[in-house]
N, C-alpha and C. Protein backbone atom coordinates (compact mmCIF):
# COMPACT_ATOMS: atom_id res chain seq x y z
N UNK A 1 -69.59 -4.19 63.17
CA UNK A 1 -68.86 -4.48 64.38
C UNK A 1 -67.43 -4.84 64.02
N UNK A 2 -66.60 -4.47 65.12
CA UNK A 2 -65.06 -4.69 64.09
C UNK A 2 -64.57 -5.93 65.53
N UNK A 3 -63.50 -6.27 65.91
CA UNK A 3 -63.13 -7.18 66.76
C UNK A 3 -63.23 -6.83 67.94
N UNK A 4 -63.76 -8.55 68.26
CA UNK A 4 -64.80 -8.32 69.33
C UNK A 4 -63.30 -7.78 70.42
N UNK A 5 -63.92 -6.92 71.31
CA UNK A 5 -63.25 -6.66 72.61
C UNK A 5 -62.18 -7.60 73.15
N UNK A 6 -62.50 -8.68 73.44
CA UNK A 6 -62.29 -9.45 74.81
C UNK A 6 -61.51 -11.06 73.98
N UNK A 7 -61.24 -11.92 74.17
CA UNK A 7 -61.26 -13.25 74.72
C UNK A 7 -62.58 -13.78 75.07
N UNK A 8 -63.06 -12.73 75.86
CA UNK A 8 -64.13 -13.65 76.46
C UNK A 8 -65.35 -13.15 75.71
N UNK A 9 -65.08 -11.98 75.14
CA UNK A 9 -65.99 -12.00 74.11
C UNK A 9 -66.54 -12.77 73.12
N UNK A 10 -65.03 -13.06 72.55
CA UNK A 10 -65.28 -14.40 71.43
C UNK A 10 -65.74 -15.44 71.85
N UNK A 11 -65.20 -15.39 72.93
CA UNK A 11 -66.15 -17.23 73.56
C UNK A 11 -67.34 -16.77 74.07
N UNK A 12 -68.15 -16.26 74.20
CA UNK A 12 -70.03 -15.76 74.28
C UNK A 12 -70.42 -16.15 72.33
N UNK A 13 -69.53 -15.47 71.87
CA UNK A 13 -70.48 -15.51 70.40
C UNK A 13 -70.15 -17.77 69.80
N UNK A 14 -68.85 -17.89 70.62
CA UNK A 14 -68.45 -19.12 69.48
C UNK A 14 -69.40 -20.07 70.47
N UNK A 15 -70.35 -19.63 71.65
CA UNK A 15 -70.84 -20.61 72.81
C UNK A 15 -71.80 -20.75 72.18
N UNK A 16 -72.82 -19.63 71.39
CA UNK A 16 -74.16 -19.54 71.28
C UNK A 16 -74.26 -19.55 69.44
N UNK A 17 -73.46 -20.51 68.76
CA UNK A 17 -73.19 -20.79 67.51
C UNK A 17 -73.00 -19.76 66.28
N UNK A 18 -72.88 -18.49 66.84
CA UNK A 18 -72.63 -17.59 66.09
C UNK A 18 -71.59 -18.07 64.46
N UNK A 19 -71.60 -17.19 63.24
CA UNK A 19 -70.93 -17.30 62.12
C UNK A 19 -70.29 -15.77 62.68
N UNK A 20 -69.19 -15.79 61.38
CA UNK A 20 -68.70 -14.63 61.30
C UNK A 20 -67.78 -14.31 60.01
N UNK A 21 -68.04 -13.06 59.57
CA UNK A 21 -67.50 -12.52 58.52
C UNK A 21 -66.40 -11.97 58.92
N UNK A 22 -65.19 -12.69 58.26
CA UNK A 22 -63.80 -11.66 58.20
C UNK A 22 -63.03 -11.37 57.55
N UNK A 23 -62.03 -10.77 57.73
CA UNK A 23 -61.44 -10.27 56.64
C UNK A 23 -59.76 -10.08 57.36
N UNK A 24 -59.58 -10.88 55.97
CA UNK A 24 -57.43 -10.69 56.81
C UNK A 24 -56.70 -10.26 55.44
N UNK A 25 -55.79 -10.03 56.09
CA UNK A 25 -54.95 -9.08 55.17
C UNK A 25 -53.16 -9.66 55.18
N UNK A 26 -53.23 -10.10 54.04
CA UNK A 26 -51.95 -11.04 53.67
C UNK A 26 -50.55 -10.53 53.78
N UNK A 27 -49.79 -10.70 53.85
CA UNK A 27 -48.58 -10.14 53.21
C UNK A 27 -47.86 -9.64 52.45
N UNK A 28 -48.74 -9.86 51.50
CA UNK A 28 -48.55 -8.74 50.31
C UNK A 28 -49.38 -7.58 50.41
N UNK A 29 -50.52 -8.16 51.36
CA UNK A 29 -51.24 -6.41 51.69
C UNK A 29 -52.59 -6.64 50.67
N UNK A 30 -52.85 -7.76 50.25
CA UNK A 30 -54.37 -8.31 50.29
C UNK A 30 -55.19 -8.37 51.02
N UNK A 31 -56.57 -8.28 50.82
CA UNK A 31 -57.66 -8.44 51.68
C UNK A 31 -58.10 -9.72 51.11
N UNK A 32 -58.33 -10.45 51.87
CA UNK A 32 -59.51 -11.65 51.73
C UNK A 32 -60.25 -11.77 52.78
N UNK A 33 -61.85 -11.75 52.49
CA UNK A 33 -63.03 -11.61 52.97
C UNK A 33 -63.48 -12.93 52.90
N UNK A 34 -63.66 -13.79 54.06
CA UNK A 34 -64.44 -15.01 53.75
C UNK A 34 -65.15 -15.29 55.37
N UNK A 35 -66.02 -16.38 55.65
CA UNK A 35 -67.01 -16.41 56.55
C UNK A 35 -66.45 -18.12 57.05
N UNK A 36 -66.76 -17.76 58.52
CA UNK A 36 -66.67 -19.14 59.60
C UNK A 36 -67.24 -19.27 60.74
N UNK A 37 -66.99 -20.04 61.44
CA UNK A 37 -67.47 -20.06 62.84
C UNK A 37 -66.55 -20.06 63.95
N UNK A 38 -65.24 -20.10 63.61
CA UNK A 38 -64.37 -20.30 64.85
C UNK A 38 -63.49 -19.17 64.01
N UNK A 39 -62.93 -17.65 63.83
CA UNK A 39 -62.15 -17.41 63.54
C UNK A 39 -60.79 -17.80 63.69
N UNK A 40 -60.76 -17.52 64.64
CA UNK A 40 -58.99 -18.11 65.12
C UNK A 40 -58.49 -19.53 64.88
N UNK A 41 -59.45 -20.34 64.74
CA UNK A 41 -59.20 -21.96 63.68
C UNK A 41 -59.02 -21.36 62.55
N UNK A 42 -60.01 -20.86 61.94
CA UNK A 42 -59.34 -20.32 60.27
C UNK A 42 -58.48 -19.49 59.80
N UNK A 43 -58.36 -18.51 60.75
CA UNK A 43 -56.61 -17.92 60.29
C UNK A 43 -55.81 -18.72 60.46
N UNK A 44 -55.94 -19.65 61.60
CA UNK A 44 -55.14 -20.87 61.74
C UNK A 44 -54.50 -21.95 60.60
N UNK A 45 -55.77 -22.14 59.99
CA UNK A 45 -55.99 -22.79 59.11
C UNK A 45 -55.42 -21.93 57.74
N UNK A 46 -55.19 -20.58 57.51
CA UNK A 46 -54.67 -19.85 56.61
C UNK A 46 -53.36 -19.95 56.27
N UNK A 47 -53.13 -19.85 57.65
CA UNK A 47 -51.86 -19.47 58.07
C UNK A 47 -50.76 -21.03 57.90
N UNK A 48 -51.40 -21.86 58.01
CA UNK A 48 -50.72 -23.44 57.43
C UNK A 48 -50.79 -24.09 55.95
N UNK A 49 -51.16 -23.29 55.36
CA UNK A 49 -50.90 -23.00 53.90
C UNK A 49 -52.20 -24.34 53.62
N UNK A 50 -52.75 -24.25 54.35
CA UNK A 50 -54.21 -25.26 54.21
C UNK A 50 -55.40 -24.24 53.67
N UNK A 51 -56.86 -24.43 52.88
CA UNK A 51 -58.14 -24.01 53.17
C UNK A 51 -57.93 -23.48 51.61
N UNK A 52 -58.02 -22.14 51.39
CA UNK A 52 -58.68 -21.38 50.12
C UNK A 52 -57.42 -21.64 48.87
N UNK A 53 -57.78 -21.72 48.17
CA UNK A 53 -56.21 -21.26 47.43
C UNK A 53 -55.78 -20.06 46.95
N UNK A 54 -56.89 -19.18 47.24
CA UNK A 54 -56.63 -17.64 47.06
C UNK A 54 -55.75 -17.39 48.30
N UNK A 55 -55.73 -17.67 49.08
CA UNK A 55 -54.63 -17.15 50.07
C UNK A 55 -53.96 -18.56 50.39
N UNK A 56 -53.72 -19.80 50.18
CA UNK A 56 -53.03 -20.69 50.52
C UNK A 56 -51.53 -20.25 50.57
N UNK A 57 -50.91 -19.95 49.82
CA UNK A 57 -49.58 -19.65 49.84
C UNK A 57 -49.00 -18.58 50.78
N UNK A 58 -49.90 -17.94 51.17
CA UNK A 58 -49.45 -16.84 52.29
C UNK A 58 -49.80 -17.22 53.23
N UNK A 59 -48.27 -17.15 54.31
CA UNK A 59 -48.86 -18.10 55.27
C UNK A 59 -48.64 -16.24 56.51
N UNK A 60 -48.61 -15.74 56.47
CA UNK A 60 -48.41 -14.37 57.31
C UNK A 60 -49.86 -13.29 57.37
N UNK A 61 -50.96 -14.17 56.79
CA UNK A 61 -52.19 -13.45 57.40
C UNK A 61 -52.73 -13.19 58.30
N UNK A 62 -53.13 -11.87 58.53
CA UNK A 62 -53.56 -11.61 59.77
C UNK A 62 -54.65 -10.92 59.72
N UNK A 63 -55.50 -11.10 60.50
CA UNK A 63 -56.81 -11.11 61.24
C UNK A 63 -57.19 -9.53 61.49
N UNK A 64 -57.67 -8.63 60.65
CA UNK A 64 -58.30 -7.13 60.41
C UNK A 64 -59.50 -6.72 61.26
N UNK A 65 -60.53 -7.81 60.77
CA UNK A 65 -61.80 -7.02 60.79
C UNK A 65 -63.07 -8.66 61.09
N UNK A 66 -63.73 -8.37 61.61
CA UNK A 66 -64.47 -9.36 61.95
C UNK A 66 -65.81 -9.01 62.28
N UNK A 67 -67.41 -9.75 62.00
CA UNK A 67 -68.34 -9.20 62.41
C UNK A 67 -69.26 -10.44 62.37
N UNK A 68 -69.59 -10.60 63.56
CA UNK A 68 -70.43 -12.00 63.88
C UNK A 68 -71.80 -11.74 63.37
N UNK A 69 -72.65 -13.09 63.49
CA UNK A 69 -73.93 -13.37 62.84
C UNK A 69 -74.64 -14.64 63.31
N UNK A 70 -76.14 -14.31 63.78
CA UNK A 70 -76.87 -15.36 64.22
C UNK A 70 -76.66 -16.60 63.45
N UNK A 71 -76.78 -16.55 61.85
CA UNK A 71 -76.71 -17.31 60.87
C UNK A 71 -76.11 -17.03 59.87
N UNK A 72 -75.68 -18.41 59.76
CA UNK A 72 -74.74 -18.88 58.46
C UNK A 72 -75.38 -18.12 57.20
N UNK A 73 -76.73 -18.07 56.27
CA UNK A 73 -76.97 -17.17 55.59
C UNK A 73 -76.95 -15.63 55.42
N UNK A 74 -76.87 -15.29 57.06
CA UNK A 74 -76.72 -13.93 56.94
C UNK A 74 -75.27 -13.16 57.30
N UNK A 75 -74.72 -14.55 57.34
CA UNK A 75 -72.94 -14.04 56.98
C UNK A 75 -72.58 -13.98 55.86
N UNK A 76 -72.91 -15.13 54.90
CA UNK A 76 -72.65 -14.95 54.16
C UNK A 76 -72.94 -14.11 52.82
N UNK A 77 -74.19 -13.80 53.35
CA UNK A 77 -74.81 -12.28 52.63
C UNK A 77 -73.83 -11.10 52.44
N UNK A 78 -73.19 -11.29 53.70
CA UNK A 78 -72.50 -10.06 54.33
C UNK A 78 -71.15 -9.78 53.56
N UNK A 79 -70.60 -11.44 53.48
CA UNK A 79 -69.50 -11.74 52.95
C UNK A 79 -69.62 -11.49 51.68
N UNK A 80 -70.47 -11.88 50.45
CA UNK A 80 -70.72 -11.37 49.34
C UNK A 80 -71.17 -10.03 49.05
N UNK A 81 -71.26 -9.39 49.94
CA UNK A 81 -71.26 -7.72 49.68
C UNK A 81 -70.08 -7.30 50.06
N UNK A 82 -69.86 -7.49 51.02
CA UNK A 82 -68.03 -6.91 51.15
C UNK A 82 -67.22 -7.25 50.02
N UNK A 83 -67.43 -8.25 49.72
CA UNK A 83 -66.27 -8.84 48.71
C UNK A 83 -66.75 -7.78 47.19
N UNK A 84 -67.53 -7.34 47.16
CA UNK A 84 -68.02 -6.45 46.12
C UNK A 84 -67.48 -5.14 46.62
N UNK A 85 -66.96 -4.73 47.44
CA UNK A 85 -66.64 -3.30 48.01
C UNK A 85 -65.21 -3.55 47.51
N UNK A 86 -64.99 -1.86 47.09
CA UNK A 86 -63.60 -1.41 46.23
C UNK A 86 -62.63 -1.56 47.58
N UNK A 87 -60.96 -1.98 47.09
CA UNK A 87 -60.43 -2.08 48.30
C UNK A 87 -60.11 -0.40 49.57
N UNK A 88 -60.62 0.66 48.98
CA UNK A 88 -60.96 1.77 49.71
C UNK A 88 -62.19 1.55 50.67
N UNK A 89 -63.15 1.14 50.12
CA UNK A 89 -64.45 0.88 51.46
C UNK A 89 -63.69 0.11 52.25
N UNK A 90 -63.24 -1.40 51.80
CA UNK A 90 -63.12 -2.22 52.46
C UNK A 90 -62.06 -1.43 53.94
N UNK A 91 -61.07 -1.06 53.41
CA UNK A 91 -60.03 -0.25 54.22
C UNK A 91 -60.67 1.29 55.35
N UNK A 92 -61.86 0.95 54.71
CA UNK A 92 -62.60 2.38 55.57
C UNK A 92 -63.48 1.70 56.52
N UNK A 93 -63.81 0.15 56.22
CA UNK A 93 -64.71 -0.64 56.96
C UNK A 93 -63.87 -1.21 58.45
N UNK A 94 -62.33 -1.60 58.18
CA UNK A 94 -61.41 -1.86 58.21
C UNK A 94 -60.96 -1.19 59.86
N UNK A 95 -60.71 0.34 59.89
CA UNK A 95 -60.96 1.35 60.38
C UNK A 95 -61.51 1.95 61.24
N UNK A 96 -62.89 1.54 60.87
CA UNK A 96 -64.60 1.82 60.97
C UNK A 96 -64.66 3.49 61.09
N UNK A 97 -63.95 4.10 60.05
CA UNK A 97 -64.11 5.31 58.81
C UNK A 97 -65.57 5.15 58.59
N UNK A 98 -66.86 5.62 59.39
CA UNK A 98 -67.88 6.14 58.97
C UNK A 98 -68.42 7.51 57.70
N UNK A 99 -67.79 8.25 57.90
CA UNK A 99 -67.58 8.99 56.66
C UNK A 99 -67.03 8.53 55.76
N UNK A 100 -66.35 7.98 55.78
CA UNK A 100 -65.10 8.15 54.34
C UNK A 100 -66.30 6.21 53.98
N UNK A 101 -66.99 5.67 54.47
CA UNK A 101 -67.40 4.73 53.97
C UNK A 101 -68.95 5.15 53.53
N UNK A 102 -69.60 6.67 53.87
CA UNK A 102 -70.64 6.72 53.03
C UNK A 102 -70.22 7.66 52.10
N UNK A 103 -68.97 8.38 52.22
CA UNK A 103 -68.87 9.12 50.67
C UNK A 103 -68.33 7.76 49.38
N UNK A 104 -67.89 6.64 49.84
CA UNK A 104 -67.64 5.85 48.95
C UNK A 104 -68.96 4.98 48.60
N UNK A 105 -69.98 4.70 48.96
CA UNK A 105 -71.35 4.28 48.87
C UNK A 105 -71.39 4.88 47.32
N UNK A 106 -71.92 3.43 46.70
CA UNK A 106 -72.38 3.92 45.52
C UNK A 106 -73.84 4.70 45.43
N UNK A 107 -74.57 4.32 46.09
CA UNK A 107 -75.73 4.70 46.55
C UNK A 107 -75.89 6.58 46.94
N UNK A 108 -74.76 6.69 47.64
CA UNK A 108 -74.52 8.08 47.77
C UNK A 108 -73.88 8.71 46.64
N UNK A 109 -73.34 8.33 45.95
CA UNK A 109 -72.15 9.32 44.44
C UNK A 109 -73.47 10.23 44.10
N UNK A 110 -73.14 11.50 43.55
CA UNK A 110 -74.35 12.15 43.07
C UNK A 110 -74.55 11.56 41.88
N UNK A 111 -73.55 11.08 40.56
CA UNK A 111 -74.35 10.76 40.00
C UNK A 111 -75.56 9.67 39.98
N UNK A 112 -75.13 8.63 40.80
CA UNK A 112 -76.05 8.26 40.95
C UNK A 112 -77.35 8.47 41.50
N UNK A 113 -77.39 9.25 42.27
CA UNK A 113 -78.72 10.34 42.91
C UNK A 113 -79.35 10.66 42.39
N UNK A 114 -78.20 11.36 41.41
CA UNK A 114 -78.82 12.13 40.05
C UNK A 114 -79.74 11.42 38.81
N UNK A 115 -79.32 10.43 38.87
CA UNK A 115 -80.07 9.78 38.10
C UNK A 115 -81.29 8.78 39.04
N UNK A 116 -81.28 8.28 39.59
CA UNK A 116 -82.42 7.92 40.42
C UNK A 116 -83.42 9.04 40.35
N UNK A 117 -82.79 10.35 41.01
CA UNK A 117 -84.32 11.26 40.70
C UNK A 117 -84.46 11.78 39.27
N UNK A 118 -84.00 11.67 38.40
CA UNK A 118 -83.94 11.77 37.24
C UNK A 118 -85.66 10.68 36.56
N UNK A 119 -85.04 9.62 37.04
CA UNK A 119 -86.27 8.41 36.70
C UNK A 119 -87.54 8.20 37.73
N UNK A 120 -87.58 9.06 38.69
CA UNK A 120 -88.55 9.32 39.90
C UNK A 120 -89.33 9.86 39.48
């Protein structure tokens, strides 16, 4: 899911305690992927040179990509797999580049195919 629609969208998910995985993109043109419950407090919070120190110093982040979650564990699941994606997925996730994010799937590369049925 990429950002929600509405205003009033966000306030349905922040009513019914939703988490959410996001991802902002600095000023130098970084991605940082991290998980909350109120987005717009934590870019907030980015953006005042307060919270991570991977992005503390940039205070010009802005708000990409976002994808809510019943629970706090299964954001942050989410968040530790993204953060494992090359900055091309991430930018295809970004997007929501459906192709161009399963030809980058490691899972899909032939060699790897190739070798899975190789050991099948």
């Amino acid at each position: 899911m990429s950002l929600p629609a509405s205003h009033d969208e966000l306030e349905r998910c922040y009513s019914v305690g939703m988490h959410f995985v996001y991802v902002v993109r600095t000023r130098d043109n970084a991605l940082y992927v991290g998980v909350t419950e109120i987005v717009a407090q934590r870019l907030s919070t980015h953006n005042s040179g307060k919270g991570t120190k991977w992005i503390k110093g940039d205070r010009g982040a802005q708000l990409v990509y976002s994808e809510p979650y019943l629970t706090l564990s299964s954001a942050r699941k989410r968040g530790v797999q993204l953060k494992k994606w090359s900055r091309a997925k991430k930018e295809a996730l970004i997007v929501g580049d459906a192709t161009a994010l399963k030809k980058l799937s490691r899972s899909r590369s032939p060699a790897r195919l190739a070798a899975h049925r190789a050991t099948a």
